[in-house]
Each structure stands twice: as C-alpha cells, then as structure tokens.
N, C-alpha and C. Protein backbone atom coordinates (compact mmCIF):
# COMPACT_ATOMS: atom_id res chain seq x y z
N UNK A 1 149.64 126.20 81.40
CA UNK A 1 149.33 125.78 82.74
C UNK A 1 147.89 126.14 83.10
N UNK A 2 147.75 127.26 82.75
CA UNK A 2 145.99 127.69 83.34
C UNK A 2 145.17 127.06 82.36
N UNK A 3 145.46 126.40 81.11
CA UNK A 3 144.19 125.07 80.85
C UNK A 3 144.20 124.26 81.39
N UNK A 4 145.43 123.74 81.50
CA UNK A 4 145.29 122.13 82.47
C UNK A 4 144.43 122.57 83.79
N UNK A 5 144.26 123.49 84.41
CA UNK A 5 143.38 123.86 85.64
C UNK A 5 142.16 124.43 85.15
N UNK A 6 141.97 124.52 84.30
CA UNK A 6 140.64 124.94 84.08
C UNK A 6 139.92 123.59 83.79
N UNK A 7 140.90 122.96 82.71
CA UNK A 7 140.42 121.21 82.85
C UNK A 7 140.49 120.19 83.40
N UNK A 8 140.67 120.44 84.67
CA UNK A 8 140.98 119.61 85.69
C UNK A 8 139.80 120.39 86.03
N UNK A 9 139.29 121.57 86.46
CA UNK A 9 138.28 122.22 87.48
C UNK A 9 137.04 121.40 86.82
N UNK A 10 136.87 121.38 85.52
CA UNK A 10 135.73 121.10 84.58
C UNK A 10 135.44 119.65 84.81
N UNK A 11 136.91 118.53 84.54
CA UNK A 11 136.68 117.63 84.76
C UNK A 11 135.79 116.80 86.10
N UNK A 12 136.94 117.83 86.81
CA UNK A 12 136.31 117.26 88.68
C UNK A 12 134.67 117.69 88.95
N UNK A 13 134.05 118.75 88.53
CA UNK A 13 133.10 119.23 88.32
C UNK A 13 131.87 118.16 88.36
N UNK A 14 131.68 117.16 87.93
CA UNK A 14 130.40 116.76 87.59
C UNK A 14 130.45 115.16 88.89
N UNK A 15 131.82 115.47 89.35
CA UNK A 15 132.47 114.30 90.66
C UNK A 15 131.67 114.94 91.79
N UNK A 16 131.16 116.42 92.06
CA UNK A 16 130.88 116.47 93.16
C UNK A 16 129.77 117.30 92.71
N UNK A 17 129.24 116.94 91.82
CA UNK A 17 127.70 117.96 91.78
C UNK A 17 126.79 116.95 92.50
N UNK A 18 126.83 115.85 93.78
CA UNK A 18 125.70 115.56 93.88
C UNK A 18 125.33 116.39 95.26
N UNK A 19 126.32 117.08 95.83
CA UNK A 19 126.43 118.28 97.11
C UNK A 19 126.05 117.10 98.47
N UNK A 20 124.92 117.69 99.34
CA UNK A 20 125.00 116.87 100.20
C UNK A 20 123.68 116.14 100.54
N UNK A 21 122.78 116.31 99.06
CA UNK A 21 121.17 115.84 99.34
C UNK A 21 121.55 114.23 99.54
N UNK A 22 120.63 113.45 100.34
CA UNK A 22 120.56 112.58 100.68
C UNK A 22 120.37 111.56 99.29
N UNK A 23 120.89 110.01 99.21
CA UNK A 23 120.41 109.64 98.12
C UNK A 23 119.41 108.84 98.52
N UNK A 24 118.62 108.82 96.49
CA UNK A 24 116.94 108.27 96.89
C UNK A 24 117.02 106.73 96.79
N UNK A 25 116.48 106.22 97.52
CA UNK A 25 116.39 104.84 97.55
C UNK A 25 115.02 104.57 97.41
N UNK A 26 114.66 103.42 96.41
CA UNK A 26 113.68 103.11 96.18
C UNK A 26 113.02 102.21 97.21
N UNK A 27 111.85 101.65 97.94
CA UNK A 27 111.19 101.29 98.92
C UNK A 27 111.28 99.71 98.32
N UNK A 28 111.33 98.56 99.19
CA UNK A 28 111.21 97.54 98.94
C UNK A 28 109.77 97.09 98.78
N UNK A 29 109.16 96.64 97.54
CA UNK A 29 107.47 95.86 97.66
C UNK A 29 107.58 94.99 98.36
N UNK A 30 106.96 94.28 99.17
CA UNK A 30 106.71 93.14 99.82
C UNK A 30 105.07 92.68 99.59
N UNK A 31 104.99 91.91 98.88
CA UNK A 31 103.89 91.21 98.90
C UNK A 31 103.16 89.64 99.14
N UNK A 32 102.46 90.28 100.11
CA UNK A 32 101.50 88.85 100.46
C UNK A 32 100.44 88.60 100.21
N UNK A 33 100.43 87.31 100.69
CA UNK A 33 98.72 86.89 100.24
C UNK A 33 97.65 87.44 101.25
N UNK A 34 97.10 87.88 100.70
CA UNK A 34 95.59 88.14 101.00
C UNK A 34 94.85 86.75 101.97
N UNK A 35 94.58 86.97 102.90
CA UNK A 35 93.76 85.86 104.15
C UNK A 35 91.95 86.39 103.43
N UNK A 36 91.67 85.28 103.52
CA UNK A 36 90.02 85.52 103.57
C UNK A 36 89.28 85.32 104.29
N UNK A 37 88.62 86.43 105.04
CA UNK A 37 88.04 86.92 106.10
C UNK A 37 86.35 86.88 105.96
N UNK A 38 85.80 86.34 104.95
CA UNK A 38 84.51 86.68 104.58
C UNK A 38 84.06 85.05 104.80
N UNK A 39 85.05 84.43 105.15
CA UNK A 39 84.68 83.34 105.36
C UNK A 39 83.40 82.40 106.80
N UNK A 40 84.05 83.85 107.40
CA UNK A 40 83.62 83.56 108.93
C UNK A 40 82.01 84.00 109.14
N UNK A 41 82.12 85.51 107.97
CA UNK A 41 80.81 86.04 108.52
C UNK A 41 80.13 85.11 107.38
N UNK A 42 79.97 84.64 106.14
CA UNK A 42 78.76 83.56 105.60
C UNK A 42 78.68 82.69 106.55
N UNK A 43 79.73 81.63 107.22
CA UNK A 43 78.91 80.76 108.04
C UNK A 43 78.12 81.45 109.28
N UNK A 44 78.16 82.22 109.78
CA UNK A 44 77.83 83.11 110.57
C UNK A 44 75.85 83.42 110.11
N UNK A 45 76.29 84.06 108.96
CA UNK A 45 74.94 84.39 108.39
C UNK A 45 74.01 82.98 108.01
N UNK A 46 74.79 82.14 107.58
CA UNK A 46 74.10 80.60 107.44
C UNK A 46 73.25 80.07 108.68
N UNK A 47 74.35 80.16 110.11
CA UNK A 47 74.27 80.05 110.98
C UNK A 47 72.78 80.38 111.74
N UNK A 48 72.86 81.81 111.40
CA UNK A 48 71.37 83.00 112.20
C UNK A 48 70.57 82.50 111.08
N UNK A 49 70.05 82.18 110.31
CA UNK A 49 69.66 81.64 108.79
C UNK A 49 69.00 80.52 109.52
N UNK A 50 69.51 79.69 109.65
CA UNK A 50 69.19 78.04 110.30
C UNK A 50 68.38 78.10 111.13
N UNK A 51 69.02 78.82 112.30
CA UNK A 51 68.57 78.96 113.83
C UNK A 51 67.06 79.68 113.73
N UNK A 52 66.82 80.95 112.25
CA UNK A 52 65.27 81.19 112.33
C UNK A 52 64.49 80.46 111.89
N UNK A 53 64.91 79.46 110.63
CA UNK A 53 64.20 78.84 109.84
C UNK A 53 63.45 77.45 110.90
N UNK A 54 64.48 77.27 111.96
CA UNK A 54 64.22 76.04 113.11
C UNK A 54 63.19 76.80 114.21
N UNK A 55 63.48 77.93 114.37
CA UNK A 55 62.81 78.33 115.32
C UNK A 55 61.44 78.83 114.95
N UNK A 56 61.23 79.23 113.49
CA UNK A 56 59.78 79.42 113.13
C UNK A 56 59.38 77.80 112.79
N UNK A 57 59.95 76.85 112.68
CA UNK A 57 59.62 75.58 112.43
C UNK A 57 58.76 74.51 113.48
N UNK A 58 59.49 75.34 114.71
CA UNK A 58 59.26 74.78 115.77
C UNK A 58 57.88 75.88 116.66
N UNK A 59 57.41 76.67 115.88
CA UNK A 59 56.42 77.35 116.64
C UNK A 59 56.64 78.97 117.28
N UNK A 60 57.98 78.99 117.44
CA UNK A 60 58.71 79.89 118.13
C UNK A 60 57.81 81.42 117.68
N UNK A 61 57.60 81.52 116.84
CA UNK A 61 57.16 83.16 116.12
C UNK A 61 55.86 82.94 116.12
C-alpha cells in the first residue's frame, strides 16, 4: 500500500509543479507598412529652391 502512494505522490507531482506563476504568453507582431513622409519635405525644398532661383531671376537680391 505505501508504494502505490508514494507513486501516486510522484506521479501527481509534475501535474502541479507549475504553482501559481502566471503563464507566458508570447506578444502578437503586427506589422505595417511604413507611410512615406519625406515626400512632403523634397517638394517643399524644390518648392523654396524655385521661389529663389525666380526671385534672384527677377532682380530681387
């Protein structure tokens, strides 16, 4: 009788070794696309670009 309980204790044993730590869950990736933002400041810079090349054209400087 006291093996069958020792192997029953042994068996059950590895049923509750995870105690009460929380389990780990891995984070979901979510990935998106990338927006391109560099778009705005070249015309931008084109823009101030133009506006000196016209304005020294025109006498301005």
């Amino acid at each position: 009788m006291k093996y069958i309980v020792v192997a029953f204790l042994l068996a059950a044993a590895p049923a509750s070794a995870s105690g009460l730590a929380d389990p780990i869950v891995a984070p979901e990736v979510v990935a998106i696309e990338a927006e391109q933002s560099s778009g705005d400041v070249d015309t931008l810079i084109v823009a101030i670009w133009l506006a000196t090349v016209l304005a020294a054209a025109g006498g301005a400087f």
